[in-house]
PDB file of N, CA and C in Angstrom:
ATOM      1  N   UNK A   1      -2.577  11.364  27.600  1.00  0.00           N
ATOM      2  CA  UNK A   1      -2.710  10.412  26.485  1.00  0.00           C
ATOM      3  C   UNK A   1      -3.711  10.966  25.480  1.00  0.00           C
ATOM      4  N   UNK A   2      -3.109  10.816  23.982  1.00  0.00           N
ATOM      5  CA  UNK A   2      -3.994  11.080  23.167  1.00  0.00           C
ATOM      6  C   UNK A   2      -5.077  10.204  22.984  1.00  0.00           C
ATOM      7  N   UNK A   3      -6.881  10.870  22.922  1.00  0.00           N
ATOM      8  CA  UNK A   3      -7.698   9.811  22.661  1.00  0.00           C
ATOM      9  C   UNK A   3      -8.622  10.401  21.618  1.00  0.00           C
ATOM     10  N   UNK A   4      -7.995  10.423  20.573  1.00  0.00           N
ATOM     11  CA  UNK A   4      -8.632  11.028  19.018  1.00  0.00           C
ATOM     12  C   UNK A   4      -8.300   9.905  17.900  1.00  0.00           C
ATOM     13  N   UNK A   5      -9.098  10.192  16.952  1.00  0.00           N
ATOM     14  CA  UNK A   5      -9.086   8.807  16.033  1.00  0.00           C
ATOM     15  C   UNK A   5      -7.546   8.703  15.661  1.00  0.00           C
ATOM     16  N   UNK A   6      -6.790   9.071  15.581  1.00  0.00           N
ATOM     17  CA  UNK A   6      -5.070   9.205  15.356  1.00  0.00           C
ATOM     18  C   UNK A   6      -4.617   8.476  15.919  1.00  0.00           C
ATOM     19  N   UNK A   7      -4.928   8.281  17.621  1.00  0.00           N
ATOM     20  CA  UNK A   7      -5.131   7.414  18.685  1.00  0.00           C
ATOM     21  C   UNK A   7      -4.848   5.967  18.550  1.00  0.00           C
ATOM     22  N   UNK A   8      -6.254   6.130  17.418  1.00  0.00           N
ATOM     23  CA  UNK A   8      -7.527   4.768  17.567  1.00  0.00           C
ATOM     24  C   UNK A   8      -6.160   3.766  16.377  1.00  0.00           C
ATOM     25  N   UNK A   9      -6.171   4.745  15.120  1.00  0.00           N
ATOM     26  CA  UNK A   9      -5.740   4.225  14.197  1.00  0.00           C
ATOM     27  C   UNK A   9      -4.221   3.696  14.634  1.00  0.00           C
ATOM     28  N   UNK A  10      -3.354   4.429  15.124  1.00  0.00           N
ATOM     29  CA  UNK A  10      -2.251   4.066  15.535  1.00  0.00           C
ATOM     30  C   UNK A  10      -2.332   2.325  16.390  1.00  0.00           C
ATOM     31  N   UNK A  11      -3.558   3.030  17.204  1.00  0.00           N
ATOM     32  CA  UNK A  11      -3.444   1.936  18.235  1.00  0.00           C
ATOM     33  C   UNK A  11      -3.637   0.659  17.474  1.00  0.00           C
ATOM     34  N   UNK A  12      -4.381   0.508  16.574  1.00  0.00           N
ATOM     35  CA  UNK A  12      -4.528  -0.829  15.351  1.00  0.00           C
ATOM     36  C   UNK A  12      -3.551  -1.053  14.736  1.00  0.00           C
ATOM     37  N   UNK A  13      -2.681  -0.001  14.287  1.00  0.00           N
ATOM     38  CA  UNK A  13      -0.733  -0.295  13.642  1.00  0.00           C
ATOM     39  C   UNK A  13      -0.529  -1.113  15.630  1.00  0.00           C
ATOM     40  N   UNK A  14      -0.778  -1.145  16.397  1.00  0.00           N
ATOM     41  CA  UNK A  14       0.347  -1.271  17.124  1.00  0.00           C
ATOM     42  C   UNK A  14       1.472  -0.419  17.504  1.00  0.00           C
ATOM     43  N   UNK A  15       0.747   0.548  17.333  1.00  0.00           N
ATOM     44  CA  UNK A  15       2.004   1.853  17.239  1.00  0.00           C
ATOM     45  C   UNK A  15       1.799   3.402  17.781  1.00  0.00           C
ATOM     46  N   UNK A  16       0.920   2.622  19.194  1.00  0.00           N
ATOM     47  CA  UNK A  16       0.187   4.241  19.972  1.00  0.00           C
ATOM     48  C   UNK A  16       1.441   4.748  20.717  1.00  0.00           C
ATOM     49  N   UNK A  17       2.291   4.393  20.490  1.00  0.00           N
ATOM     50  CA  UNK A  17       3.408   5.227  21.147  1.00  0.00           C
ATOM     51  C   UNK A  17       3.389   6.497  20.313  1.00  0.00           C
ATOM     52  N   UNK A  18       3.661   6.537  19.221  1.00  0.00           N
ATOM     53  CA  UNK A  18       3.686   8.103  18.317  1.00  0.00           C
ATOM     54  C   UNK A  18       2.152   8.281  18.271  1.00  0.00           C
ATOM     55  N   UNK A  19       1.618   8.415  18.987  1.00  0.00           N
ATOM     56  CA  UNK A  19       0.384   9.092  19.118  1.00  0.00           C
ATOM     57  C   UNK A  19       0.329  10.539  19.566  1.00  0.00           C
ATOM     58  N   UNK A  20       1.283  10.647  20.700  1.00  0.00           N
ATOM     59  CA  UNK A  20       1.323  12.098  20.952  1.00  0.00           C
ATOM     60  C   UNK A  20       1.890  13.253  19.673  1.00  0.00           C
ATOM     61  N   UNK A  21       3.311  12.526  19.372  1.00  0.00           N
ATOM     62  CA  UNK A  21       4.068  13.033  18.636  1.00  0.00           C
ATOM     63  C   UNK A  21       3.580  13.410  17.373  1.00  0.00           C
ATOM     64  N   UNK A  22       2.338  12.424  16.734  1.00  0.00           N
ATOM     65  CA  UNK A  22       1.529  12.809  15.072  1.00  0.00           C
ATOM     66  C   UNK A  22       0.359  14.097  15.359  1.00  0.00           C
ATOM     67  N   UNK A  23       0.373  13.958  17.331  1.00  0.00           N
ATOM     68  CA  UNK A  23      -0.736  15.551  17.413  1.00  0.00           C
ATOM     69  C   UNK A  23      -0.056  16.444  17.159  1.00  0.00           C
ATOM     70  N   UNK A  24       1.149  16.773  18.133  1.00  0.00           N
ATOM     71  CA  UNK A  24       2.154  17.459  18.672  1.00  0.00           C
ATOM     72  C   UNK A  24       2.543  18.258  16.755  1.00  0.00           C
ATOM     73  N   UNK A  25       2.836  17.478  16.007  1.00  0.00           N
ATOM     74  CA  UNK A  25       2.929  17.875  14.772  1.00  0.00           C
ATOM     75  C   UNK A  25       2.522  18.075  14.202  1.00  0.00           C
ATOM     76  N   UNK A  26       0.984  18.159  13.926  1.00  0.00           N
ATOM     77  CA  UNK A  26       0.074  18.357  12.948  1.00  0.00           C
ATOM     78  C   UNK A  26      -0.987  17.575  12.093  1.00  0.00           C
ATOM     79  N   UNK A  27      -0.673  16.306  12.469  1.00  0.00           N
ATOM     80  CA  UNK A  27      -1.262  14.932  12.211  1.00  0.00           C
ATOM     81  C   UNK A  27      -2.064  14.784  13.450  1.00  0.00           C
ATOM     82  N   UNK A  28      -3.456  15.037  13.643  1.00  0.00           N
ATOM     83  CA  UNK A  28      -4.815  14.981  13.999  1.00  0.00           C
ATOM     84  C   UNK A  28      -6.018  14.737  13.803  1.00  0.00           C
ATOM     85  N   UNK A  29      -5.963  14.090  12.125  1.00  0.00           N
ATOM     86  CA  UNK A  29      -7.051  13.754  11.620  1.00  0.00           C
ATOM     87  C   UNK A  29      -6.627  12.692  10.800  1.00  0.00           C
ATOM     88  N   UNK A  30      -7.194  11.793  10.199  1.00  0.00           N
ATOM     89  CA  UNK A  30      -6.829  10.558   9.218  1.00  0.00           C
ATOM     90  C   UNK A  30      -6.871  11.285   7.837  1.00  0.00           C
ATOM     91  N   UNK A  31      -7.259  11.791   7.457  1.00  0.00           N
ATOM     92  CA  UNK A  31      -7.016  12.585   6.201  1.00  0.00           C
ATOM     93  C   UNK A  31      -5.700  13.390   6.002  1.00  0.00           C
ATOM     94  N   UNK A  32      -5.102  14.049   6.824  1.00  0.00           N
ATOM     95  CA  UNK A  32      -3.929  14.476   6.884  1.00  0.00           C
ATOM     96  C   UNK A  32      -2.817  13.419   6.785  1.00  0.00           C
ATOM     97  N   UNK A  33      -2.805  12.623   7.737  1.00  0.00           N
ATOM     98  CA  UNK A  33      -1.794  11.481   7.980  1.00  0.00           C
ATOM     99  C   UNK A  33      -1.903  10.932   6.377  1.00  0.00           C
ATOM    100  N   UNK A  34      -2.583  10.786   5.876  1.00  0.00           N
ATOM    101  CA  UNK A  34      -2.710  10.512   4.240  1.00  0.00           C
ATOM    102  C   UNK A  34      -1.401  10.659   3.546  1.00  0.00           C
ATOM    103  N   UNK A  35      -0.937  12.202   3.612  1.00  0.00           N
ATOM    104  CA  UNK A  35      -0.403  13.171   3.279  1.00  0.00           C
ATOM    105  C   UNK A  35       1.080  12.911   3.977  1.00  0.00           C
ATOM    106  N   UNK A  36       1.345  12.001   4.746  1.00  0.00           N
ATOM    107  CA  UNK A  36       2.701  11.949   5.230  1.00  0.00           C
ATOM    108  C   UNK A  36       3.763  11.478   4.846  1.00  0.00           C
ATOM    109  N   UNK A  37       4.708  11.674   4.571  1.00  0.00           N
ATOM    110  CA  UNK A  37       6.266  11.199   4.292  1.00  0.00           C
ATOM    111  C   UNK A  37       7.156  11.091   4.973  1.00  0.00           C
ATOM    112  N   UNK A  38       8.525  10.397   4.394  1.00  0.00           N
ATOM    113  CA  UNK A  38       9.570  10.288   5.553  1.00  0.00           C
ATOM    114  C   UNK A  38      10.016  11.418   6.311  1.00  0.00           C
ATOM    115  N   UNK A  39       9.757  12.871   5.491  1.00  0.00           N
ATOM    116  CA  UNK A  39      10.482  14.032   6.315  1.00  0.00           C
ATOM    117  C   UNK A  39       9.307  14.020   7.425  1.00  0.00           C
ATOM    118  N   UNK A  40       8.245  14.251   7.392  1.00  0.00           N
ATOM    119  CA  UNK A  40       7.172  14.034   8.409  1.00  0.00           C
ATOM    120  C   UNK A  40       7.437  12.808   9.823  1.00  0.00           C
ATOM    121  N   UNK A  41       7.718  11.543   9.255  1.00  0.00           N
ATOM    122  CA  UNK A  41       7.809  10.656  10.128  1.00  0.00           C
ATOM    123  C   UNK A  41       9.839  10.714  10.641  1.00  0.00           C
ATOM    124  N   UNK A  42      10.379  11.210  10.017  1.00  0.00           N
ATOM    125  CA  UNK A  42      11.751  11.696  10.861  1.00  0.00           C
ATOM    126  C   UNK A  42      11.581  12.968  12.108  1.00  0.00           C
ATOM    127  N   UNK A  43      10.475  13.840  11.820  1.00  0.00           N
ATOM    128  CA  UNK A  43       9.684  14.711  12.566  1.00  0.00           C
ATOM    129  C   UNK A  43       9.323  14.735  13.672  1.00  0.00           C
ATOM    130  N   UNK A  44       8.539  13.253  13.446  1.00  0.00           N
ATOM    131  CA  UNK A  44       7.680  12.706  14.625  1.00  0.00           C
ATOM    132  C   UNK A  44       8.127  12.313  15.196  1.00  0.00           C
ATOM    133  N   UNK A  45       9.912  11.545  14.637  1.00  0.00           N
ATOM    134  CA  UNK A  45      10.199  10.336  15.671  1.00  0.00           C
ATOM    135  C   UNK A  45      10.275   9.204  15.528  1.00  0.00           C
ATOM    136  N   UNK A  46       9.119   9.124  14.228  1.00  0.00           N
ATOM    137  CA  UNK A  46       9.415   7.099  13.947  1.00  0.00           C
ATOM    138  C   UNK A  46      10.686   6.989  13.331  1.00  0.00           C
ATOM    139  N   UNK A  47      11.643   6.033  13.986  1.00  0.00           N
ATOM    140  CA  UNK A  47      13.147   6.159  13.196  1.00  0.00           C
ATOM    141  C   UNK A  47      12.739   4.415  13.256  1.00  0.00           C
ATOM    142  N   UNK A  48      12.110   3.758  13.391  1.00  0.00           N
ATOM    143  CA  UNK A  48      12.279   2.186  13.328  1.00  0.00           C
ATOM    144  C   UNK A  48      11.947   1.820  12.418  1.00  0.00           C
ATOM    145  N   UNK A  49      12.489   1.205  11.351  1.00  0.00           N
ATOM    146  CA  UNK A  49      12.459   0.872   9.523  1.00  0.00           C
ATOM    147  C   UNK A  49      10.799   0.238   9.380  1.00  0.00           C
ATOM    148  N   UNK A  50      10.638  -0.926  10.338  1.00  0.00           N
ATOM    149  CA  UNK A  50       9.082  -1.660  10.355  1.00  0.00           C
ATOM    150  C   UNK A  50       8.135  -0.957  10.939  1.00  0.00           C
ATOM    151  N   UNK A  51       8.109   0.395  11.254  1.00  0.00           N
ATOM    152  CA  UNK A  51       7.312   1.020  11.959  1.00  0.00           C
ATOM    153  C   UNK A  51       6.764   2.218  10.775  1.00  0.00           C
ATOM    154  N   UNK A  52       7.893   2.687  10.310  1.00  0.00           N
ATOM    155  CA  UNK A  52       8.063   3.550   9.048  1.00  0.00           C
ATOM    156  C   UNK A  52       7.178   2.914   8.071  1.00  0.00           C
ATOM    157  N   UNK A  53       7.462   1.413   7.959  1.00  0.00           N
ATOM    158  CA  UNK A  53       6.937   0.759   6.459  1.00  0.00           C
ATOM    159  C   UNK A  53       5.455   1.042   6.985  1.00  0.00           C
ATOM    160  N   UNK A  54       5.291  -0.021   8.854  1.00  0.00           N
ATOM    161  CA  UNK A  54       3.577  -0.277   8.773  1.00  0.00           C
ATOM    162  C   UNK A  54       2.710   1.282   8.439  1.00  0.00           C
ATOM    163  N   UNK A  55       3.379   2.058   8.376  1.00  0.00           N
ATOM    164  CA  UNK A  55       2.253   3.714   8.665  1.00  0.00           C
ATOM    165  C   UNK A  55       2.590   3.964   7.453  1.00  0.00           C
ATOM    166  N   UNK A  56       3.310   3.845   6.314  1.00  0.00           N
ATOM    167  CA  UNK A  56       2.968   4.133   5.028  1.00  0.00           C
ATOM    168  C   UNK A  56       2.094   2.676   4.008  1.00  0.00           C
ATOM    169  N   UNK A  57       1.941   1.731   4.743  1.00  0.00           N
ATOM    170  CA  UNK A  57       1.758   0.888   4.198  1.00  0.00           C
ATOM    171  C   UNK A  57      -0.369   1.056   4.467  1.00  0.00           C
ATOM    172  N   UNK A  58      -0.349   1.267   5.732  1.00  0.00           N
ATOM    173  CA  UNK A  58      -1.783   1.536   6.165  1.00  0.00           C
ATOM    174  C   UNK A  58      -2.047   3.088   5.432  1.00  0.00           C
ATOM    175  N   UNK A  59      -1.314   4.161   5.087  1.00  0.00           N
ATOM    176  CA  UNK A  59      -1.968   5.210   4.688  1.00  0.00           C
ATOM    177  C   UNK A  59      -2.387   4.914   3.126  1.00  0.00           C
ATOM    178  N   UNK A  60      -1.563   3.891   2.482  1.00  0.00           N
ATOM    179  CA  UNK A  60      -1.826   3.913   1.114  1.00  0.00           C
ATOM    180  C   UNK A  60      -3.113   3.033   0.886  1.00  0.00           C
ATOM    181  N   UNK A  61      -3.670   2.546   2.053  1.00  0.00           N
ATOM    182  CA  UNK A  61      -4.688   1.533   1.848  1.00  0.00           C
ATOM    183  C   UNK A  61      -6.286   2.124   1.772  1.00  0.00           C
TER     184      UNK A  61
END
């Protein structure tokens, strides 16, 4: 199990399941994840439309 702030932040979406998958890819820091888009999150794995919205909705904040 991932336990890095990627982790932490996911785990507050409700959404520590792609926790491994945002290391595994290159998303390891909150500053990066900034930087993410749909080709990124088709990447990772998030294919669930409300899961997609909550992680672009928290990066723009």
């Amino acid at each position: 199990m991932c336990t890095n702030i990627v982790y932490e932040w996911l785990k507050t979406l409700q959404l520590p399941q792609y926790a491994e998958s945002f290391v595994d890819n290159g998303y390891d820091d909150l500053e990066v994840c900034k930087q993410i888009g749909d080709p990124d999150l088709d990447a990772i794995g998030v294919a669930v439309p409300h899961h997609r919205r909550r992680i672009h909705e928290a990066v723009r904040r």
